[in-house]
C-alpha atoms as a PDB file:
ATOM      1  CA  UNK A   1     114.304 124.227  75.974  1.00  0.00           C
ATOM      2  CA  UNK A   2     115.971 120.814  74.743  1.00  0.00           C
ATOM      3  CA  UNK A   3     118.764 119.328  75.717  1.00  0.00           C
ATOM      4  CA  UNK A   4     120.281 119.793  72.813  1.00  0.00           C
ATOM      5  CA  UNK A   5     120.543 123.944  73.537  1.00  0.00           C
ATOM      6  CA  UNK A   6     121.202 123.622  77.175  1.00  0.00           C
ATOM      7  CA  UNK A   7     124.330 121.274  76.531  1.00  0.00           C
ATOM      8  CA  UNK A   8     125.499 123.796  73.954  1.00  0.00           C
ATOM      9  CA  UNK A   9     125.110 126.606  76.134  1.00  0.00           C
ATOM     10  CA  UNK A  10     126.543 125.055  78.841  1.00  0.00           C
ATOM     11  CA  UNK A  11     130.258 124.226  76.472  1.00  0.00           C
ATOM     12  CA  UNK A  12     129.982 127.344  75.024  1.00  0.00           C
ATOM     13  CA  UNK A  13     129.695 128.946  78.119  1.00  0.00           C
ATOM     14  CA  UNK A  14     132.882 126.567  79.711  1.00  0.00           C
ATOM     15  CA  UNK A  15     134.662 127.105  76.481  1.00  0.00           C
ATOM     16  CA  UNK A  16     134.744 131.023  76.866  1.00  0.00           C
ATOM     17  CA  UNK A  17     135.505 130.821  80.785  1.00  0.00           C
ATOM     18  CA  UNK A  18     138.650 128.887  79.762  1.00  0.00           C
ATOM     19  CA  UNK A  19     139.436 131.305  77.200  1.00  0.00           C
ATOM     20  CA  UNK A  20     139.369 134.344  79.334  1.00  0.00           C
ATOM     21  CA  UNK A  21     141.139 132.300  81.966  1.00  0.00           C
ATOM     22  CA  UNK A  22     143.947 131.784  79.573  1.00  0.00           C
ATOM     23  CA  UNK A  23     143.801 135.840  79.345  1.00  0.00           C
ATOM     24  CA  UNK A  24     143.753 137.006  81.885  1.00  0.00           C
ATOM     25  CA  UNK A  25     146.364 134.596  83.145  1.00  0.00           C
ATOM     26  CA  UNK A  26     148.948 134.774  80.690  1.00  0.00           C
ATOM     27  CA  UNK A  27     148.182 137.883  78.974  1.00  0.00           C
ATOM     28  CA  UNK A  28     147.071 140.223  81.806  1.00  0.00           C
ATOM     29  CA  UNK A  29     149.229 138.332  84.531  1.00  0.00           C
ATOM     30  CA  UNK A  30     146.741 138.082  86.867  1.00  0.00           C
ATOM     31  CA  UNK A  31     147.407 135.140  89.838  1.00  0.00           C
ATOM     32  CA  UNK A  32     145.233 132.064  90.260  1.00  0.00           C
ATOM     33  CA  UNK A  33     143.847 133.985  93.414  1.00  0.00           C
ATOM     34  CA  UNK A  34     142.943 137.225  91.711  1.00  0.00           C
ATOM     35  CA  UNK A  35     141.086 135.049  88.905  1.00  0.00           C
ATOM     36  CA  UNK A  36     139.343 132.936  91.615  1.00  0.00           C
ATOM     37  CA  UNK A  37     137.837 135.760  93.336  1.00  0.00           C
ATOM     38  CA  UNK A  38     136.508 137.444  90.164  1.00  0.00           C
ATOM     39  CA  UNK A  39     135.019 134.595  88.986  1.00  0.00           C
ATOM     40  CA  UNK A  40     133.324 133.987  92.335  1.00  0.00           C
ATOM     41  CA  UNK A  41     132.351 137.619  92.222  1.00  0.00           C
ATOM     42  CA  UNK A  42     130.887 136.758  89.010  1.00  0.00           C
ATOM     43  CA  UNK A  43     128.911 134.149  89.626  1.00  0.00           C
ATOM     44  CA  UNK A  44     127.762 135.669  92.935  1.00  0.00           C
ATOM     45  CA  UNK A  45     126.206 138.438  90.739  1.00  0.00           C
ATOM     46  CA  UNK A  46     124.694 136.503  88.465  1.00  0.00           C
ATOM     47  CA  UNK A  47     123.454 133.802  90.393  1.00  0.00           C
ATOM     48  CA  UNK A  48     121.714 136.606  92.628  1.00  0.00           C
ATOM     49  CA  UNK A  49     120.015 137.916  88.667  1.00  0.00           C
ATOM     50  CA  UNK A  50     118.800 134.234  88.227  1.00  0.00           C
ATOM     51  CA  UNK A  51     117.257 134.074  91.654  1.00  0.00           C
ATOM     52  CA  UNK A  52     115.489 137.645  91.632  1.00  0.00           C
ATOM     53  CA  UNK A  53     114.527 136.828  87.732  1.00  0.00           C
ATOM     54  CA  UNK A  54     113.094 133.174  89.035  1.00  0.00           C
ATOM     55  CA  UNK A  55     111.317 134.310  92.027  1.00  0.00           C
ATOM     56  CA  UNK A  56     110.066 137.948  90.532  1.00  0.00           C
ATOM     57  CA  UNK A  57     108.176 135.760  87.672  1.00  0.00           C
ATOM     58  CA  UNK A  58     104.808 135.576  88.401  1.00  0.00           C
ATOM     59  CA  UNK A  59     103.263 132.097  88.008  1.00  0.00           C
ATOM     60  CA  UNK A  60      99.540 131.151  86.729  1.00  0.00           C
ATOM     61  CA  UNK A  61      96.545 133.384  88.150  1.00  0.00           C
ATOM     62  CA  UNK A  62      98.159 134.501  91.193  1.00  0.00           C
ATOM     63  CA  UNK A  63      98.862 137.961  89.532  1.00  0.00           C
ATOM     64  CA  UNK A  64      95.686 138.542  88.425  1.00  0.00           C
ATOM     65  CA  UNK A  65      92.980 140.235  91.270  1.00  0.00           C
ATOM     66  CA  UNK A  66      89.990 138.677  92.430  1.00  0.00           C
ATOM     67  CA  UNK A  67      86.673 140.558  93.054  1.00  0.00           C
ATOM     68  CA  UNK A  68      86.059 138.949  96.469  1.00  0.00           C
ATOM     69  CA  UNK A  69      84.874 142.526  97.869  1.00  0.00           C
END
């Protein structure tokens, strides 16, 4: 990836968390707290997606089997 995509993802991505922010705060009247613990919630779950997707991967040969027998 270039920089280019992972700063775009990374406004985009700050630019919708605002906008639900502004939702759920004004529209759905949900506190500061409430939002807070969603959002850390949120990026519990996804963080713990990133780290199962990161260390599942299997890097170079060490999937494949050796014929040691």
């Amino acid at each position: 990836m270039d920089i280019v995509t992972i700063v775009s993802a990374v406004c985009v991505a700050a630019y919708a968390a605002l906008a639900i922010r502004y939702v759920a705060r004004y529209n759905l009247g949900f506190s500061f707290q409430e939002i807070r613990s969603a959002a850390m919630a949120a990026a519990a779950v996804i963080a713990a997606f990133i780290a199962i997707g990161f260390l599942g991967r299997k890097t170079g040969r060490s999937g494949q089997r050796s014929d040691l027998s």
